[in-house]
Protein backbone atom coordinates (compact mmCIF):
# COMPACT_ATOMS: atom_id res chain seq x y z
CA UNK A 1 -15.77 -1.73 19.91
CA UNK A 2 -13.87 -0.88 16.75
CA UNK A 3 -10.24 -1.12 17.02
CA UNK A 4 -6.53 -0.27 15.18
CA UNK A 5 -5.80 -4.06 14.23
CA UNK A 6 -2.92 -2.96 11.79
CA UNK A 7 -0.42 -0.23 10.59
CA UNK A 8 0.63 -0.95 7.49
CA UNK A 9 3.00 0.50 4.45
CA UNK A 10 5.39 0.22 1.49
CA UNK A 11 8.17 2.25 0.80
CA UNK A 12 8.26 1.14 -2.47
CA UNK A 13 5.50 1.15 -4.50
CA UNK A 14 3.90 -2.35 -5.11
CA UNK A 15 6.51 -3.74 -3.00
CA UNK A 16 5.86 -5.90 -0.05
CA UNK A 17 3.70 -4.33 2.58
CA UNK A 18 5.33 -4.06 5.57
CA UNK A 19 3.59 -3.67 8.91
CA UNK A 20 4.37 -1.61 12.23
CA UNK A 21 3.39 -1.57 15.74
CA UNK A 22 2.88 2.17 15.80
CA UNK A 23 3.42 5.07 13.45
CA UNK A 24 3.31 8.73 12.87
CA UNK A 25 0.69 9.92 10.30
CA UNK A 26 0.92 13.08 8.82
CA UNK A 27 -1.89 14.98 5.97
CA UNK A 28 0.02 12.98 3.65
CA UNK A 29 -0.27 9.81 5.21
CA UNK A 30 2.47 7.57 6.79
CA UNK A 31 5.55 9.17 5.81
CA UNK A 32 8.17 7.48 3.44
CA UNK A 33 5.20 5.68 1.81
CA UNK A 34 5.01 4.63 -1.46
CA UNK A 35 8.18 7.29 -1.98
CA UNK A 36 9.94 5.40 -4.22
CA UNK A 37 8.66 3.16 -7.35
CA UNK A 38 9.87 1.23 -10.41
CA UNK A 39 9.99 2.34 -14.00
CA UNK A 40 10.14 0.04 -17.13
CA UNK A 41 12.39 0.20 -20.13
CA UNK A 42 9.76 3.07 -21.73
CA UNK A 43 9.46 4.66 -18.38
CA UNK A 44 6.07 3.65 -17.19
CA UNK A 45 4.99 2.60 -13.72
CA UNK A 46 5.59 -0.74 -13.14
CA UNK A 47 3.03 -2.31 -10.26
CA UNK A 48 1.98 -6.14 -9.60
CA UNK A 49 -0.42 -5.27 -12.21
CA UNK A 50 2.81 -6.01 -14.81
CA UNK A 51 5.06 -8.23 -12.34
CA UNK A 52 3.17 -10.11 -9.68
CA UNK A 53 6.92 -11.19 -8.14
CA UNK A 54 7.26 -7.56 -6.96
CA UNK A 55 4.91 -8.02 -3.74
CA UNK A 56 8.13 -10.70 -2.64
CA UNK A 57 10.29 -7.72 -2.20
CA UNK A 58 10.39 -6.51 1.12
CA UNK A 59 11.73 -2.17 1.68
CA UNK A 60 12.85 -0.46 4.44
CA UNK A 61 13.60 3.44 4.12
CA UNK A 62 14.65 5.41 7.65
CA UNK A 63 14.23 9.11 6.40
CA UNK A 64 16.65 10.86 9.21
CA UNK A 65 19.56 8.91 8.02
CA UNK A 66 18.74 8.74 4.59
CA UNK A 67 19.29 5.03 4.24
CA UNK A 68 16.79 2.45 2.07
CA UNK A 69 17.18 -0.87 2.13
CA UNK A 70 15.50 -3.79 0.03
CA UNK A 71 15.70 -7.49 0.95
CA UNK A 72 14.93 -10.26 -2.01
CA UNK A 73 13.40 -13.74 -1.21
CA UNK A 74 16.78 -15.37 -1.30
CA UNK A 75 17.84 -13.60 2.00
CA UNK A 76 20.13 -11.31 -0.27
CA UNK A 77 19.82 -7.23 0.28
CA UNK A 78 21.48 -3.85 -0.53
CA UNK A 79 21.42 -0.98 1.84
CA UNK A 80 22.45 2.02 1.40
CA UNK A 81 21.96 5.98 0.88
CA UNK A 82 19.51 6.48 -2.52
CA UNK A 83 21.91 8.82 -5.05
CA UNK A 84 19.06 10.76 -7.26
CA UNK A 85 20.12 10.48 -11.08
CA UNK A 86 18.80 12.22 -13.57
CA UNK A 87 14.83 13.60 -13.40
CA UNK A 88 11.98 11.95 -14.73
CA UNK A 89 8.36 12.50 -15.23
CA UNK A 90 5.94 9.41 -14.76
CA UNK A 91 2.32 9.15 -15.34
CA UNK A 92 -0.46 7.83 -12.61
CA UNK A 93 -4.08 7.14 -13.05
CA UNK A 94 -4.05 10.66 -15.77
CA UNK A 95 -1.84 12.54 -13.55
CA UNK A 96 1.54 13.66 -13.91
CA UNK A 97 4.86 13.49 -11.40
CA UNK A 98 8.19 14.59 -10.74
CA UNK A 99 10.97 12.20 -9.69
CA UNK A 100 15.00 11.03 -9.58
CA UNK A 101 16.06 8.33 -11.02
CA UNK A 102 17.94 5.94 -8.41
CA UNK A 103 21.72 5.19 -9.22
CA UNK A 104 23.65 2.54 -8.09
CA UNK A 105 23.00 -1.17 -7.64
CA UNK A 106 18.95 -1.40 -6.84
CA UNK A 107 18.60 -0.99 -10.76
CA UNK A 108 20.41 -3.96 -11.78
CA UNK A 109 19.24 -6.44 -8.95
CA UNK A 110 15.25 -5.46 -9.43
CA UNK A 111 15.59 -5.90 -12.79
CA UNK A 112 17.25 -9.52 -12.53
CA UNK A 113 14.13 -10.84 -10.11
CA UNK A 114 11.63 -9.41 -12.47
CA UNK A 115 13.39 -10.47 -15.60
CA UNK A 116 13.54 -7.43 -17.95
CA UNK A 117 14.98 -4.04 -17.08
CA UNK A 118 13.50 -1.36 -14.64
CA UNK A 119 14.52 1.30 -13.19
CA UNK A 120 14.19 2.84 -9.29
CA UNK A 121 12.97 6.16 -8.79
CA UNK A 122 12.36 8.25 -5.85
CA UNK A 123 9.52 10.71 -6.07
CA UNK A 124 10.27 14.42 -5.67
CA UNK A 125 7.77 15.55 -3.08
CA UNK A 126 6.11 12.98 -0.61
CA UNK A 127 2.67 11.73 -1.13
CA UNK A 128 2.96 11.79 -5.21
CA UNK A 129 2.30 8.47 -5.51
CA UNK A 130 -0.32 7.16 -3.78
CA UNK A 131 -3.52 5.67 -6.39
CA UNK A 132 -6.25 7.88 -5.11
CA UNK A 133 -5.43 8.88 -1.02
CA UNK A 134 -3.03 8.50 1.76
CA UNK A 135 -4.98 6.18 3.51
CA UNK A 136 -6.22 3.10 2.13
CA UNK A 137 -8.33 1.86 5.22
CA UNK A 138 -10.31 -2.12 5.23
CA UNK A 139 -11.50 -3.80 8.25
CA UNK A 140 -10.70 -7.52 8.58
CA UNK A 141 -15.09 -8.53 8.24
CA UNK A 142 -15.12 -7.43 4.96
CA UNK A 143 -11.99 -9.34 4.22
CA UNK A 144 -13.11 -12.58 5.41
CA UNK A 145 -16.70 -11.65 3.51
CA UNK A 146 -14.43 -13.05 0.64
CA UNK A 147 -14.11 -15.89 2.64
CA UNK A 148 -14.92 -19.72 0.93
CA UNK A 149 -15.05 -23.02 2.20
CA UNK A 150 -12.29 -23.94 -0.07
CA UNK A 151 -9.92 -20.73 0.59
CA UNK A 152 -10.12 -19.93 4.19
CA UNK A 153 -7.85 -17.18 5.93
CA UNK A 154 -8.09 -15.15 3.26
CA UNK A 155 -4.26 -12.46 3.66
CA UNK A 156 -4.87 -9.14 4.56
CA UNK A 157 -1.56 -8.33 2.64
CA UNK A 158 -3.76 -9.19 -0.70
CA UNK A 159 -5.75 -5.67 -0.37
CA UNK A 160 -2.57 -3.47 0.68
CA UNK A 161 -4.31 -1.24 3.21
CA UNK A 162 -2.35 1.30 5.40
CA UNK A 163 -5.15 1.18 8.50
CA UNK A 164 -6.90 -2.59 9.11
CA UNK A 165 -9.83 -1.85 11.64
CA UNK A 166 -11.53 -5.34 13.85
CA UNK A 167 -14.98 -4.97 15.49
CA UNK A 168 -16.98 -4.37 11.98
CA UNK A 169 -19.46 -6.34 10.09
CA UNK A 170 -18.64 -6.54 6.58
CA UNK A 171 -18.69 -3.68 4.43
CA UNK A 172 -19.40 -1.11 7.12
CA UNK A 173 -16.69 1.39 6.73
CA UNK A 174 -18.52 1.41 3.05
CA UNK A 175 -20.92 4.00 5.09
CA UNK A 176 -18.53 5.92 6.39
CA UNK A 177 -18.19 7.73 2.97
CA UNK A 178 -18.17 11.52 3.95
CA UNK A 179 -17.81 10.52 8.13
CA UNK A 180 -14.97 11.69 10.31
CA UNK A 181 -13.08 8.77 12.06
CA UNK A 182 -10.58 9.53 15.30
CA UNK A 183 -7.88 6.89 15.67
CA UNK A 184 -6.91 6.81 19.17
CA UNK A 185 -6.20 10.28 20.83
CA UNK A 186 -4.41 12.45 17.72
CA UNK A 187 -5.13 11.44 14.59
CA UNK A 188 -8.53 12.15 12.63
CA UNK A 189 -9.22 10.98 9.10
CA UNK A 190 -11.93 11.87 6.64
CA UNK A 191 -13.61 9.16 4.76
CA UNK A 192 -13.95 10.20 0.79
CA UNK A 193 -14.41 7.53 -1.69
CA UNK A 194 -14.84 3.47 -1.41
CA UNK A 195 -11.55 1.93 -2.39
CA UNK A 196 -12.03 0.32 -6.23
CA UNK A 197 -10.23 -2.91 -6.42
CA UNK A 198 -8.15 -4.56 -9.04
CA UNK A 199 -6.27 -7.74 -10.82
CA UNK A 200 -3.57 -7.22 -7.40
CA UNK A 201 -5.74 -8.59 -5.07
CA UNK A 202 -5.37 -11.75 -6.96
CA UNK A 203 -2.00 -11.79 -6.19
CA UNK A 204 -0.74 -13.89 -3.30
CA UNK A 205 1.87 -12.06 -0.93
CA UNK A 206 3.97 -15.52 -0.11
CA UNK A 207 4.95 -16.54 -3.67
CA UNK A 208 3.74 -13.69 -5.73
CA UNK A 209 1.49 -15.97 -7.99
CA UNK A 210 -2.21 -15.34 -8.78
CA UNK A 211 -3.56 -18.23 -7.23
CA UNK A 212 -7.47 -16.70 -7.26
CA UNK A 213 -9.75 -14.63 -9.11
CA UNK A 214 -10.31 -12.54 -6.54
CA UNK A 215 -11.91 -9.63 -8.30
CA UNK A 216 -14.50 -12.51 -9.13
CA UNK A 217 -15.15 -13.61 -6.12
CA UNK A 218 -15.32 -9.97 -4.99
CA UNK A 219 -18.18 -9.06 -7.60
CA UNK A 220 -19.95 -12.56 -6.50
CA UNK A 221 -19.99 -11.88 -3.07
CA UNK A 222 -20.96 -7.81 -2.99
CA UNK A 223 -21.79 -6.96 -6.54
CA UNK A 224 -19.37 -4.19 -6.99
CA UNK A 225 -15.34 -3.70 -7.45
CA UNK A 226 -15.33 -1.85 -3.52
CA UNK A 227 -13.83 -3.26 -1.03
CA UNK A 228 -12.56 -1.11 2.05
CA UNK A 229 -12.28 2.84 1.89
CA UNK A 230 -9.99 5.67 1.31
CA UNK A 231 -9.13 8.43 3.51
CA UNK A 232 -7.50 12.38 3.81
CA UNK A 233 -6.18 13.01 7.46
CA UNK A 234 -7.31 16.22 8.92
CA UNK A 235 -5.22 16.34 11.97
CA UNK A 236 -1.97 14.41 12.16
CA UNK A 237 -0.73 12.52 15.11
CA UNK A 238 0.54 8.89 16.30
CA UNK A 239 -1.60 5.86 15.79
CA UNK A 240 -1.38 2.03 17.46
CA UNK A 241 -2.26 -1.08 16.63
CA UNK A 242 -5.00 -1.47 19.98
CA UNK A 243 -6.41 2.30 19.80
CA UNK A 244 -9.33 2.79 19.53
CA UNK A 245 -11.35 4.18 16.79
CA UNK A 246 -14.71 6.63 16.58
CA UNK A 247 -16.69 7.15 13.67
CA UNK A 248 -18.50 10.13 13.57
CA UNK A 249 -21.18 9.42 10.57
């Protein structure tokens, strides 16, 4: 039996990934995710890709009341209602979007942790800033495919997904390319493209250090950059973790 073994999702772009017991998913995926990101000095996304440290900031943003929060290692955090700034365009992966800069405080305390200046921005329409899909979906066997003797328990967090699936061999959503899957009794998601991985996999969620080649080890173990799958959602609805899941190949 396949199963829902994790909800998952960051507010802010390359941020900590932050889990949930249940969650609404609409055709744009979980909703307030990836909604907001960081800019650098020339105005280009800024991921772990640039600043590994980012993945030690956790984000919290409650839509209805308008209210996003960010908490730093040291136990410090700011909380309060986003004020959109001026309008800026940012380039991802060739495309183009639309956002507001952030005013206020977040500016000056992200750019103290990461060391050089950046900026917050919240994207104008929901959904702009996902890499490829709103649904980055893994299952836990082809995680621990990665597996070695010497690195054991191998953290989900690493690979970012929004949907972690248990019950599956290695590598078997990889067939699912084109499939329909139903995720307990609302949701249904269609499978579209293996999920290419990169350099933030390497990056370890506790202390935001690269502490393995993990694209390496990827390409050693399966002979390819995939790991895990991407997904649109055809009909929206309420997911959690325990439902079950059908794949309809």
């Amino acid at each position: 039996m396949i199963t829902l073994a994790g909800i998952f999702s960051a507010p802010i772009k390359s941020f900590a990934l932050m889990p949930h017991n249940e969650a609404y998913v609409g055709f744009k995926g979980i909703p307030s995710d990836r909604r907001f990101y960081v800019i650098d000095s020339n105005g280009a996304l800024l991921t772990q890709r640039d600043c590994t440290r980012l993945t030690l900031i956790k984000s919290e943003f409650h839509d209805s009341r308008n209210e996003l929060s960010i908490r730093f290692p040291d136990g410090s955090k700011i909380s309060a209602e986003p004020v959109l700034g001026g309008k800026i365009a940012t380039k991802l992966w060739g495309r183009r979007f639309n956002g507001h800069i952030i005013d206020g405080d977040w500016n000056h305390a992200i750019s103290e942790f990461c060391g050089f200046q950046v900026r917050l921005v919240k994207s104008e329409f929901e959904g702009s800033c996902y890499d490829e899909y709103p649904l980055s979906i893994l299952s836990k066997g082809s995680a621990r495919s990665l597996e070695t003797e010497g690195f054991q328990s191998i953290d989900i967090r690493r690979f970012r997904p929004s949907i972690l699936l248990d019950g599956l061999n290695p590598l078997d959503e990889n067939a699912w390319v084109g499939a329909l899957i139903s995720i307990g009794d609302d949701v249904v998601v269609k499978v579209e493209v293996k999920d290419p991985r990169c350099s933030i996999i390497s990056n370890n969620p506790d202390d935001g250090l690269q502490d393995v080649d993990m694209v390496s080890r990827l390409k050693a173990a399966t002979s390819d950059i995939y790991l895990g799958v991407y997904g649109l959602v055809v009909k929206p609805g309420r997911i959690a973790v325990g439902d079950n899941i059908v794949v309809n190949v």
